[in-house]
Protein backbone atom coordinates (compact mmCIF):
# COMPACT_ATOMS: atom_id res chain seq x y z
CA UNK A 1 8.68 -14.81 19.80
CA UNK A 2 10.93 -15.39 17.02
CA UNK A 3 14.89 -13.16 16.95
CA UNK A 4 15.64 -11.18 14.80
CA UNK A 5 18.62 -13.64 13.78
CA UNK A 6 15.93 -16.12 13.34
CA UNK A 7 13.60 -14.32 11.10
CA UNK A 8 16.36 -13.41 8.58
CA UNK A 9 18.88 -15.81 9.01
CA UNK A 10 16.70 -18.62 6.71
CA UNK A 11 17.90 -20.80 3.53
CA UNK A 12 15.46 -19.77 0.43
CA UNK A 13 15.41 -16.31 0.97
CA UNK A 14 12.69 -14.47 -0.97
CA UNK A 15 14.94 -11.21 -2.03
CA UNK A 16 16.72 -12.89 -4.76
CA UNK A 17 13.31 -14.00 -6.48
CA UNK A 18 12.12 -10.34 -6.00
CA UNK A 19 14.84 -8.88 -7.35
CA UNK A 20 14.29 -11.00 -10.44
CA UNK A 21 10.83 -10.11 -10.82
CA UNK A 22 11.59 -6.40 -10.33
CA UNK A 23 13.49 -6.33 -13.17
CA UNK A 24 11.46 -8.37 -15.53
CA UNK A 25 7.92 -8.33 -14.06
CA UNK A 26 6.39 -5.82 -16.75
CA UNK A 27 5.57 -3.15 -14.47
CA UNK A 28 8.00 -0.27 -14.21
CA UNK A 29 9.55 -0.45 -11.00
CA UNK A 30 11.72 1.67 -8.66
CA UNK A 31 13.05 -0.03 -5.51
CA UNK A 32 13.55 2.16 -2.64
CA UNK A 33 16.75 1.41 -1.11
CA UNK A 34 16.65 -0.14 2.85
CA UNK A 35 18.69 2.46 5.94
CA UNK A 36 20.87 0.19 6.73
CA UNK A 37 21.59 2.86 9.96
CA UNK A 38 17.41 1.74 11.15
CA UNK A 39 17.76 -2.08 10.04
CA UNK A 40 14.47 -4.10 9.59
CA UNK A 41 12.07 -1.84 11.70
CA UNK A 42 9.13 -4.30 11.98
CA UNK A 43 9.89 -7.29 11.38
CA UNK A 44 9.60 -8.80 14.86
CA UNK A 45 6.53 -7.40 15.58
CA UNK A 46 5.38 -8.87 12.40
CA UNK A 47 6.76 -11.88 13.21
CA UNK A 48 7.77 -13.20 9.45
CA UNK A 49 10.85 -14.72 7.71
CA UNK A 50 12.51 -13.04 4.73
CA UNK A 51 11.45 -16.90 3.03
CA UNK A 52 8.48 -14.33 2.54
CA UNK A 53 7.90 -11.45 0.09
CA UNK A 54 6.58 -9.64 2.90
CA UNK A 55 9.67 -10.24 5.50
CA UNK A 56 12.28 -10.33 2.27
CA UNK A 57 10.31 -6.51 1.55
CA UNK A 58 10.78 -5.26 5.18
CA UNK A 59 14.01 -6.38 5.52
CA UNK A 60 15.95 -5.51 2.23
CA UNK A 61 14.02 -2.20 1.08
CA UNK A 62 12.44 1.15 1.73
CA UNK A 63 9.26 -0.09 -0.31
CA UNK A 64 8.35 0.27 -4.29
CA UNK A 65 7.49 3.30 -6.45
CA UNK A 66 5.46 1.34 -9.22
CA UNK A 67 4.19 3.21 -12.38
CA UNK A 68 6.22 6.28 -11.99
CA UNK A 69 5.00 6.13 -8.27
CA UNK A 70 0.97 6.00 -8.83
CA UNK A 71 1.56 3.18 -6.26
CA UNK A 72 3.69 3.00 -3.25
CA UNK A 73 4.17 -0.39 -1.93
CA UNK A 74 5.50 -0.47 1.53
CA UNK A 75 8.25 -1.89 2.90
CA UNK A 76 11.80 -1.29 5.84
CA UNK A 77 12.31 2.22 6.79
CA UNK A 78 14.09 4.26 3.65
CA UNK A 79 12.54 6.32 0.46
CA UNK A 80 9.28 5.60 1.90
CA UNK A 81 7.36 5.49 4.92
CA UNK A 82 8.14 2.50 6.84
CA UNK A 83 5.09 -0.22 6.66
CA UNK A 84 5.19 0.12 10.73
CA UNK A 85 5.19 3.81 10.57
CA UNK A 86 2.04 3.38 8.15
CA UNK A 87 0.74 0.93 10.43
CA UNK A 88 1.17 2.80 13.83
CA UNK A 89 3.52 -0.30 14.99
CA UNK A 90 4.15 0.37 18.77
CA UNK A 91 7.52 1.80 19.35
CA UNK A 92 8.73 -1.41 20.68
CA UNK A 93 7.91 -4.64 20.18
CA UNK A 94 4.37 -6.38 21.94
CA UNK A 95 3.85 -9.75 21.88
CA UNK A 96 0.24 -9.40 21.95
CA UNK A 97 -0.33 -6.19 19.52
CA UNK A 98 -1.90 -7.01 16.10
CA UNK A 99 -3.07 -4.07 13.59
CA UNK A 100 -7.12 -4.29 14.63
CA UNK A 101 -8.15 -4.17 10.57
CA UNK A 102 -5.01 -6.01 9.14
CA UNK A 103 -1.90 -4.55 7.88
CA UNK A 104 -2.34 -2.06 5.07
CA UNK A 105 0.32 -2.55 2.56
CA UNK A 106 0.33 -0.14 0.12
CA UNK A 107 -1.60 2.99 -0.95
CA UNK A 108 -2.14 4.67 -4.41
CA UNK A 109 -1.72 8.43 -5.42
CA UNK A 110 -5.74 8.27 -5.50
CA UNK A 111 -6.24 7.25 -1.84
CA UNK A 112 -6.45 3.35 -2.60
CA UNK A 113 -5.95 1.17 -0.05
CA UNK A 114 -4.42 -2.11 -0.43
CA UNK A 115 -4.45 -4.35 2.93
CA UNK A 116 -3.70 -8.11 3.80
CA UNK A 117 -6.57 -9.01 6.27
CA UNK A 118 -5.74 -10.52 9.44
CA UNK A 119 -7.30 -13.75 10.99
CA UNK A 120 -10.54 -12.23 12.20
CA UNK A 121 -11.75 -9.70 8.90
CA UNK A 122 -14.32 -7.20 9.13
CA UNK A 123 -13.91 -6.47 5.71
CA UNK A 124 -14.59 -8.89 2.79
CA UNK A 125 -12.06 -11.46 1.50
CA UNK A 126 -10.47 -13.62 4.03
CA UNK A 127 -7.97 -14.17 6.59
CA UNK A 128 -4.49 -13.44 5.00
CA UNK A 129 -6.16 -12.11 1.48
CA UNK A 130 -5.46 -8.80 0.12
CA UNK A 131 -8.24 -6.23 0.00
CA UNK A 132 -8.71 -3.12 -1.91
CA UNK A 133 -10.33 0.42 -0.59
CA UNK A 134 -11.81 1.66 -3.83
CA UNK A 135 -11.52 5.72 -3.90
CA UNK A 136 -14.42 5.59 -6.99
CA UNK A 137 -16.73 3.22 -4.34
CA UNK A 138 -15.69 3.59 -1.32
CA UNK A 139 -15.87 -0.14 -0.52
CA UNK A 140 -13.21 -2.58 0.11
CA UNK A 141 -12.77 -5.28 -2.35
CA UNK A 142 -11.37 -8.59 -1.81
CA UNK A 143 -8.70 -9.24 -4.42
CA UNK A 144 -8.56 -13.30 -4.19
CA UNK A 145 -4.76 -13.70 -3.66
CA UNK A 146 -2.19 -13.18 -0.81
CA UNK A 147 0.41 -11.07 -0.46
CA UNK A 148 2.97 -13.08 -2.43
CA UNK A 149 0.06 -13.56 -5.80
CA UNK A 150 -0.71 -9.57 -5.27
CA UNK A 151 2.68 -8.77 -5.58
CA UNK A 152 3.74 -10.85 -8.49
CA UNK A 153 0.26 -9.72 -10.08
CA UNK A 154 0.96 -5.75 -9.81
CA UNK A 155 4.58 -6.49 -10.74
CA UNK A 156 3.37 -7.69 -13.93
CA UNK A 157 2.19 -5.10 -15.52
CA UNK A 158 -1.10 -5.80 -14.39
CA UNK A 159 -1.99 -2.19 -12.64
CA UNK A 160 -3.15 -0.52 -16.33
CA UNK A 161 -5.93 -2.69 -16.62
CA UNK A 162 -6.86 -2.15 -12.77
CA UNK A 163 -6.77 1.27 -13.16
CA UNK A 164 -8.44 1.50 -16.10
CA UNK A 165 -11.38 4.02 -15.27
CA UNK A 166 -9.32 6.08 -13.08
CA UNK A 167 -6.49 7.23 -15.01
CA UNK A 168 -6.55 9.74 -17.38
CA UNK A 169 -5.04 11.28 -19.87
CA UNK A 170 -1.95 12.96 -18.69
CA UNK A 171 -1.88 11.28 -15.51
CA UNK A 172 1.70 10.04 -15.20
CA UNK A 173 3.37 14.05 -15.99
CA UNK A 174 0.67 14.98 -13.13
CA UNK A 175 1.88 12.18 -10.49
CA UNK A 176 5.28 12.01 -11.08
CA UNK A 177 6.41 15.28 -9.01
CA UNK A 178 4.38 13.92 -5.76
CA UNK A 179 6.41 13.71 -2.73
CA UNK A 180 5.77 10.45 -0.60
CA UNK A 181 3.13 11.74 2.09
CA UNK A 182 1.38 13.37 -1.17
CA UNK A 183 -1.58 11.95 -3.32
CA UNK A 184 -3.88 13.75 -5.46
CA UNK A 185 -7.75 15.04 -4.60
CA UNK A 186 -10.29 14.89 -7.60
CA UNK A 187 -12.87 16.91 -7.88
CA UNK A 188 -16.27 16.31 -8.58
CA UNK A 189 -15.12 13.16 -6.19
CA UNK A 190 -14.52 9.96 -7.49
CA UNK A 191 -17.26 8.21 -6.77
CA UNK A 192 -19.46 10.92 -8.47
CA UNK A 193 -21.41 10.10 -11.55
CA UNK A 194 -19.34 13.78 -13.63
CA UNK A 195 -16.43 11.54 -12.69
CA UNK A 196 -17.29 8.58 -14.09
CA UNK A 197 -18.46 10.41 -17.46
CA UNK A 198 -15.54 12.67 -17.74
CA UNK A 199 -12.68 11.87 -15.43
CA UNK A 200 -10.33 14.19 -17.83
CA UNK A 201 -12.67 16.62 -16.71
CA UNK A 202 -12.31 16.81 -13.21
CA UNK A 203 -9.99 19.56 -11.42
CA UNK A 204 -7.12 17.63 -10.01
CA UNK A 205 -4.06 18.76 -7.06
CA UNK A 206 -1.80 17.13 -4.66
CA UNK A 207 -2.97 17.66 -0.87
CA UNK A 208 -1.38 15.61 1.74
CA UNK A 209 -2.12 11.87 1.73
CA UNK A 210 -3.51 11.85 5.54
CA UNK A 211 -6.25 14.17 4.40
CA UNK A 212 -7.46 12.23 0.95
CA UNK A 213 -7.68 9.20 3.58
CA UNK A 214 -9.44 11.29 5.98
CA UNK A 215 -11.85 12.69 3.44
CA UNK A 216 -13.05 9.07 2.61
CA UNK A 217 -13.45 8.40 5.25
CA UNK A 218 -15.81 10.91 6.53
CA UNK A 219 -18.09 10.53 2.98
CA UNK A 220 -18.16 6.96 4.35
CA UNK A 221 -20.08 8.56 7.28
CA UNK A 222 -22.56 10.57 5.13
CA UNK A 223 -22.92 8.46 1.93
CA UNK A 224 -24.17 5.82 4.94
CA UNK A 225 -21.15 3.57 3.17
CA UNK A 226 -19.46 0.97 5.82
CA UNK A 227 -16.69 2.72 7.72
CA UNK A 228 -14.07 1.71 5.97
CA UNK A 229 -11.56 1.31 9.34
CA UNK A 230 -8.23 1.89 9.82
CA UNK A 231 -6.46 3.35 6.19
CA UNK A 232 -3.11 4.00 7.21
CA UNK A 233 -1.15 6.63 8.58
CA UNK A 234 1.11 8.59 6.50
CA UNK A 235 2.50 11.78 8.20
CA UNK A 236 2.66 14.92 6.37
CA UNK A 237 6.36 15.57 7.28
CA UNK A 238 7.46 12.37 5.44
């Protein structure tokens, strides 16, 4: 395995092109800042240079809060969980370990799951592609880009289109209070037919994040959807 020194000590470092396209992607865009006291918690186990966005987003910040926070993008330990703390990284570093259903990356205010798929994929898309955990299907979606190409896609401005049909009128003043283990439960449920009519309709609150994960994933179970797998873990003391 690689050092520490050795995964961050590298010429073309990623953070400088990240911090450019933070600050003129399109999207609006807060960067958590890194604990410098905790370091780069991760980032041997994952095994990645900060050449990448991925090591570069471990290393140098506490993860994103894009669109007023709909979206948390995860990255070092700081504002946010920690991507190993949302990936149940063991406490210290194994050779051998490897998240079972890919890494997941980031997570929206809706229960949307976004994940980078490892080698051997049990969900569509393919090895090293970004997949999305639809709250309004229940179904994971493969995205057709990396984690680099998702990145620069949500940072520019792309995310109102994507979330056309699930945003609604209102929705940033409602969002923007959340805490970071928070998201918001819709009810009738997303993937309900008086949803898709008349989302402005629906009764809306924040619950903890861990239960609006846990909730789709039982429906999986009754709907007869795919279990979805592993979505994350995000404590509710965070």
């Amino acid at each position: 395995m690689r050092s520490l020194a050795e995964l961050t000590e590298v010429d073309d470092p990623a953070w400088p092109v990240l911090e450019e396209l933070f600050g003129g992607g399109g999207a609006e865009v807060e960067v958590c800042p890194a604990d410098p006291a905790r370091g780069p918690v991760g980032l041997e186990q994952l095994q990645v240079t900060t050449r990448s966005f991925l090591g570069a987003m471990v290393a140098h910040s506490g993860g994103l809060l894009v669109d007023g926070g709909w979206l948390r993008v995860y990255g070092g330990p700081g504002g946010l969980p920690s991507l190993a703390e949302v990936n149940a990284f063991p406490a210290a570093v194994e050779p051998d370990w490897r998240p079972a259903d890919g890494l997941v990356v980031a997570h929206d205010v809706l229960g949307g799951v976004f994940a980078l798929n490892g080698m051997e994929p049990e969900r569509p898309g393919a090895p090293g592609e970004i997949v999305y955990f639809a709250p309004d299907s229940l179904e994971w979606e493969a995205l057709g880009a990396g984690y680099a190409a998702w990145l620069e896609w949500l940072l520019s401005g792309a995310l109102d289109q994507f979330y056309e049909s699930l945003r609604w009128p209102g929705w940033r003043e409602e969002t923007a209070g959340l805490a970071a283990h928070q998201g918001v439960a819709v009810y009738p449920f997303l993937w309900t037919e008086q949803a898709r009519e008349d989302l402005a309709g629906t009764t809306r609150k924040p619950v903890p994040m861990a239960e609006l994960l846990g909730i789709a994933g039982d429906f999986c179970a009754q709907l007869g959807v795919a279990d979805p797998g592993f979505l994350g873990r995000v404590g509710a003391g965070r």
